[in-house]
C-alpha atoms as a PDB file:
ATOM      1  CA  UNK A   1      16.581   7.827   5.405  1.00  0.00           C
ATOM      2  CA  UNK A   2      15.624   9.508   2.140  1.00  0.00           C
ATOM      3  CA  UNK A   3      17.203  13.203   2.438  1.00  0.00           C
ATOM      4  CA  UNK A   4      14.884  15.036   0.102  1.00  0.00           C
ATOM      5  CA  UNK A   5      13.660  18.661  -0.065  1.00  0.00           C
ATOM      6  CA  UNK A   6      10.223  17.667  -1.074  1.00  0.00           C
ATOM      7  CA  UNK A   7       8.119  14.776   1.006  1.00  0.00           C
ATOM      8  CA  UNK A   8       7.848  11.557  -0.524  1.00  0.00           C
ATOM      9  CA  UNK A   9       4.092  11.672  -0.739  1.00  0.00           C
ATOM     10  CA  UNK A  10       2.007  14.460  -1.520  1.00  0.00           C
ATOM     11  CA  UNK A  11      -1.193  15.299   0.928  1.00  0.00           C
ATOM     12  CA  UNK A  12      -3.697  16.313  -1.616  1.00  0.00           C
ATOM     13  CA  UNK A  13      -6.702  13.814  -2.365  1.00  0.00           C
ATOM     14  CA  UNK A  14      -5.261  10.866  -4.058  1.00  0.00           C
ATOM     15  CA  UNK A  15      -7.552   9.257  -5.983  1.00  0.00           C
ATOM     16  CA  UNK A  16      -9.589  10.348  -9.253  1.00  0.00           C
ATOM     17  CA  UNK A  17     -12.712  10.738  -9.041  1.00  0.00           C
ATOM     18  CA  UNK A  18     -13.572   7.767 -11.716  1.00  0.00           C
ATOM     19  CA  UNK A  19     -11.934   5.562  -9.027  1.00  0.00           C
ATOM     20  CA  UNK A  20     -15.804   5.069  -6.886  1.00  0.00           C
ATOM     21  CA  UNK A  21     -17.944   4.945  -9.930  1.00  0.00           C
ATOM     22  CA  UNK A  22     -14.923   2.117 -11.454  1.00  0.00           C
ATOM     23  CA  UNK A  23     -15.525   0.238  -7.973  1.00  0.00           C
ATOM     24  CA  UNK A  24     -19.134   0.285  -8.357  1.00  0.00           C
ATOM     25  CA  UNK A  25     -19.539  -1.367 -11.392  1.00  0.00           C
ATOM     26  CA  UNK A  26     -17.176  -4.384 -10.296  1.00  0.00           C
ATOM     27  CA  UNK A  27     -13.948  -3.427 -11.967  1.00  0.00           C
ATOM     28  CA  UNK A  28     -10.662  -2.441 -10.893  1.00  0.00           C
ATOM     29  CA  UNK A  29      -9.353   0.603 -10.584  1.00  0.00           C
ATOM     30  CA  UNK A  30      -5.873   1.738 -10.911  1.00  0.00           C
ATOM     31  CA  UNK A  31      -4.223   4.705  -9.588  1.00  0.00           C
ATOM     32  CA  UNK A  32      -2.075   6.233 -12.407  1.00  0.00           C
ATOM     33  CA  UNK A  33       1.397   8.020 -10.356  1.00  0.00           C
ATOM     34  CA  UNK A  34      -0.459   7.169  -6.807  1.00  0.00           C
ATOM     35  CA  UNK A  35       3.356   6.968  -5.660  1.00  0.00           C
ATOM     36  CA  UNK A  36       5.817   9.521  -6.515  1.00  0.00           C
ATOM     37  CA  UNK A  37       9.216   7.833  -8.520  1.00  0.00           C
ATOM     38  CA  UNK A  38      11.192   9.384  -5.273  1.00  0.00           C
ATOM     39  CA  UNK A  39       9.088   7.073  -2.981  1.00  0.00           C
ATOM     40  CA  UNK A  40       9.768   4.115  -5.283  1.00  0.00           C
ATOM     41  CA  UNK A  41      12.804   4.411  -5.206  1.00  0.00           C
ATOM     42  CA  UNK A  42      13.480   5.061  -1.681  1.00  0.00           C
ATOM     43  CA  UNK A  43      11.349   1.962  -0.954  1.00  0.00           C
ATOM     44  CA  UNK A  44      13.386  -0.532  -3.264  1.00  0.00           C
ATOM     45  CA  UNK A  45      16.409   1.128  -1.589  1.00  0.00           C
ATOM     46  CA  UNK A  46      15.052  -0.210   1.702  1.00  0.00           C
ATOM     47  CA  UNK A  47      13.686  -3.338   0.553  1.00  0.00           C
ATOM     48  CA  UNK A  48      17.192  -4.162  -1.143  1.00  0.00           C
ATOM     49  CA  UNK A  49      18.613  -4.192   2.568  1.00  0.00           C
ATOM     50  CA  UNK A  50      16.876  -7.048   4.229  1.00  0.00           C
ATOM     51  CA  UNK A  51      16.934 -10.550   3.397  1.00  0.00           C
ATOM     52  CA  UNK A  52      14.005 -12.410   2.175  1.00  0.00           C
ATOM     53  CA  UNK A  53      13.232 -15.920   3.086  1.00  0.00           C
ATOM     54  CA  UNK A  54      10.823 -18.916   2.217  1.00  0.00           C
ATOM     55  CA  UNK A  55       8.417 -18.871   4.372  1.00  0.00           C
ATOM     56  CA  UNK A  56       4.610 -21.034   4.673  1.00  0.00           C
ATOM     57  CA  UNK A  57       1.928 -19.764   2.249  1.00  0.00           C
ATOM     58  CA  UNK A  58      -1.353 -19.728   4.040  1.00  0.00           C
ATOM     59  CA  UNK A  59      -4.942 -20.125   2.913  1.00  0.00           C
ATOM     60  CA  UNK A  60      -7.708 -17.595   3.649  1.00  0.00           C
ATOM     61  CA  UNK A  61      -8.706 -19.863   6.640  1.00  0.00           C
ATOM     62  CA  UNK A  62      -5.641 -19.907   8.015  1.00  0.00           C
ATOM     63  CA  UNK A  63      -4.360 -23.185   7.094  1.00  0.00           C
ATOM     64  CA  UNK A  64      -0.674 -23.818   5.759  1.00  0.00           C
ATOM     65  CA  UNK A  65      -0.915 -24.440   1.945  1.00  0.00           C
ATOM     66  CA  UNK A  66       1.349 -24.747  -1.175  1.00  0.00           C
ATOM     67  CA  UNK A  67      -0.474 -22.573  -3.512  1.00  0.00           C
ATOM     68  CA  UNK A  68       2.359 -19.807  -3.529  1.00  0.00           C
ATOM     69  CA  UNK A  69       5.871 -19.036  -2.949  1.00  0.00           C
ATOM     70  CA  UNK A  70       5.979 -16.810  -0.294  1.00  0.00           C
ATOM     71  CA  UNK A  71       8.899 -15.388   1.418  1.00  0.00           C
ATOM     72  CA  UNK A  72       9.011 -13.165   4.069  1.00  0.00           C
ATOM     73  CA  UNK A  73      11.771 -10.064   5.756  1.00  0.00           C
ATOM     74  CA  UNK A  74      11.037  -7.746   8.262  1.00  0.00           C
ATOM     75  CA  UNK A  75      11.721  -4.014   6.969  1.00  0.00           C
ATOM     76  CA  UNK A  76      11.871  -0.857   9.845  1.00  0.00           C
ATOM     77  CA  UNK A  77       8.447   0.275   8.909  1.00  0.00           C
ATOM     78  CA  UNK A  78       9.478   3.334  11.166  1.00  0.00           C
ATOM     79  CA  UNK A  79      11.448   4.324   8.380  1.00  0.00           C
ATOM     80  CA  UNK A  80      10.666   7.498   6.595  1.00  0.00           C
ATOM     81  CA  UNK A  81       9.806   5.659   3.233  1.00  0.00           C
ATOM     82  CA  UNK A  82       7.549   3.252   4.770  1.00  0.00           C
ATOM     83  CA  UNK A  83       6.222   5.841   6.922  1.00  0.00           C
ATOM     84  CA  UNK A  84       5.060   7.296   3.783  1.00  0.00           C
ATOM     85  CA  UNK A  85       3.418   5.008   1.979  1.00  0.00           C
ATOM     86  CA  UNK A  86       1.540   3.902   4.950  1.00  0.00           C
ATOM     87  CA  UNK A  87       0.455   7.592   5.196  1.00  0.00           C
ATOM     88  CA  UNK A  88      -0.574   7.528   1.027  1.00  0.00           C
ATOM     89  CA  UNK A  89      -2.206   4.463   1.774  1.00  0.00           C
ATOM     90  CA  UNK A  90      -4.504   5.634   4.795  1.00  0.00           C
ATOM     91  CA  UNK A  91      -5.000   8.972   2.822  1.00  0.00           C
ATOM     92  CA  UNK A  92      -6.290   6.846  -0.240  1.00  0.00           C
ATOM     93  CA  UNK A  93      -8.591   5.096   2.189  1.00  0.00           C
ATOM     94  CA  UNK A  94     -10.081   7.821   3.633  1.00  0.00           C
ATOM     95  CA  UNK A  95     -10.538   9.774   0.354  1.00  0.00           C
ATOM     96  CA  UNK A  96     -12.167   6.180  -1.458  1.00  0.00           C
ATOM     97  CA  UNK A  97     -15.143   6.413   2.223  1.00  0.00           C
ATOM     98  CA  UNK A  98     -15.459   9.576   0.395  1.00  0.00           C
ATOM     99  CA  UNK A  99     -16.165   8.610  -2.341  1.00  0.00           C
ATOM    100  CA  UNK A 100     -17.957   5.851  -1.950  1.00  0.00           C
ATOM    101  CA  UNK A 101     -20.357   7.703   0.712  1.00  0.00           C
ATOM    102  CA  UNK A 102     -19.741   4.864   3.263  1.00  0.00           C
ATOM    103  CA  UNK A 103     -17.194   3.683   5.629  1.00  0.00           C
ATOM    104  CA  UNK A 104     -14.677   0.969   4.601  1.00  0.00           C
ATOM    105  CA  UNK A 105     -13.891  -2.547   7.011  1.00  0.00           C
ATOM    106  CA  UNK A 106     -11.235  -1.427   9.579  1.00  0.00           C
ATOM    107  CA  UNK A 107      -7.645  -3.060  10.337  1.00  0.00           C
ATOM    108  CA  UNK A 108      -4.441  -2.666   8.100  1.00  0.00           C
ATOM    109  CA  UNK A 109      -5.114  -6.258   6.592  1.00  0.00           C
ATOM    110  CA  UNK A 110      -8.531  -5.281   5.337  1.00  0.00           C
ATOM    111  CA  UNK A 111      -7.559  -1.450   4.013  1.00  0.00           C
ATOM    112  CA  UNK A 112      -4.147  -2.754   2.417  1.00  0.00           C
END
C-alpha cells in the first residue's frame, strides 16, 4: 500500500469541458494529468510484482485469434492504487453522462 498524506486521486470533476463537444464531433479526446504521477507510480509499483504471461488473444466475437500478443497477471485490485483508479475511472464516467446529457452503456468492459 501507497502510504501517502494526500489520496492518489483527486474527487473534483475530471474531465474538461472540451472533452463532450471533442466526442461529438468523432475525435478523441485526451485527458491531460487525468492521473496524478503518485498514482502512476504506485500502480507500476504494483504491476512490477506479478508475473505476466502469454495468454490467447480473442476477437470481438469471442473467438481465439492471433492478431495480438496478449499476456495476462492477476493484480489485487483491492489494493489501494487500483482502488483508485477504478474510483477516477467511474468518476470520469459519470462526469462524461454529464456532459454528454445522456447515460453511457453499463458494465466495467463497456465504461473502461
Amino acid at each position: 500500500e501507497q502510504p501517502s498524506a494526500q489520496p492518489l486521486w483527486r474527487s473534483s470533476r475530471s474531465l474538461d469541458d472540451s472533452c463532450a463537444a471533442t466526442l461529438a464531433a468523432g475525435r478523441v479526446h485526451k485527458q491531460r494529468a487525468f492521473a496524478k504521477p503518485a498514482l502512476v507510480a504506485a500502480l507500476r509499483r504494483s504491476l512490477g510484482q506479478y508475473a505476466f504471461t502469454p495468454t490467447a488473444s480473442y476477437s470481438s466475437d469471442g473467438a481465439v485469434d492471433d492478431l495480438r500478443s496478449a499476456y495476462t497477471a492477476r493484480p489485487d485490485v483491492e489494493e489501494a492504487a487500483f482502488d483508485a483508479l477504478y474510483g477516477q475511472l467511474l468518476e470520469a464516467r459519470g462526469d462524461l453522462e454529464a456532459l454528454l446529457g445522456h447515460p453511457l452503456s453499463r458494465g466495467v468492459e463497456a465504461t473502461f
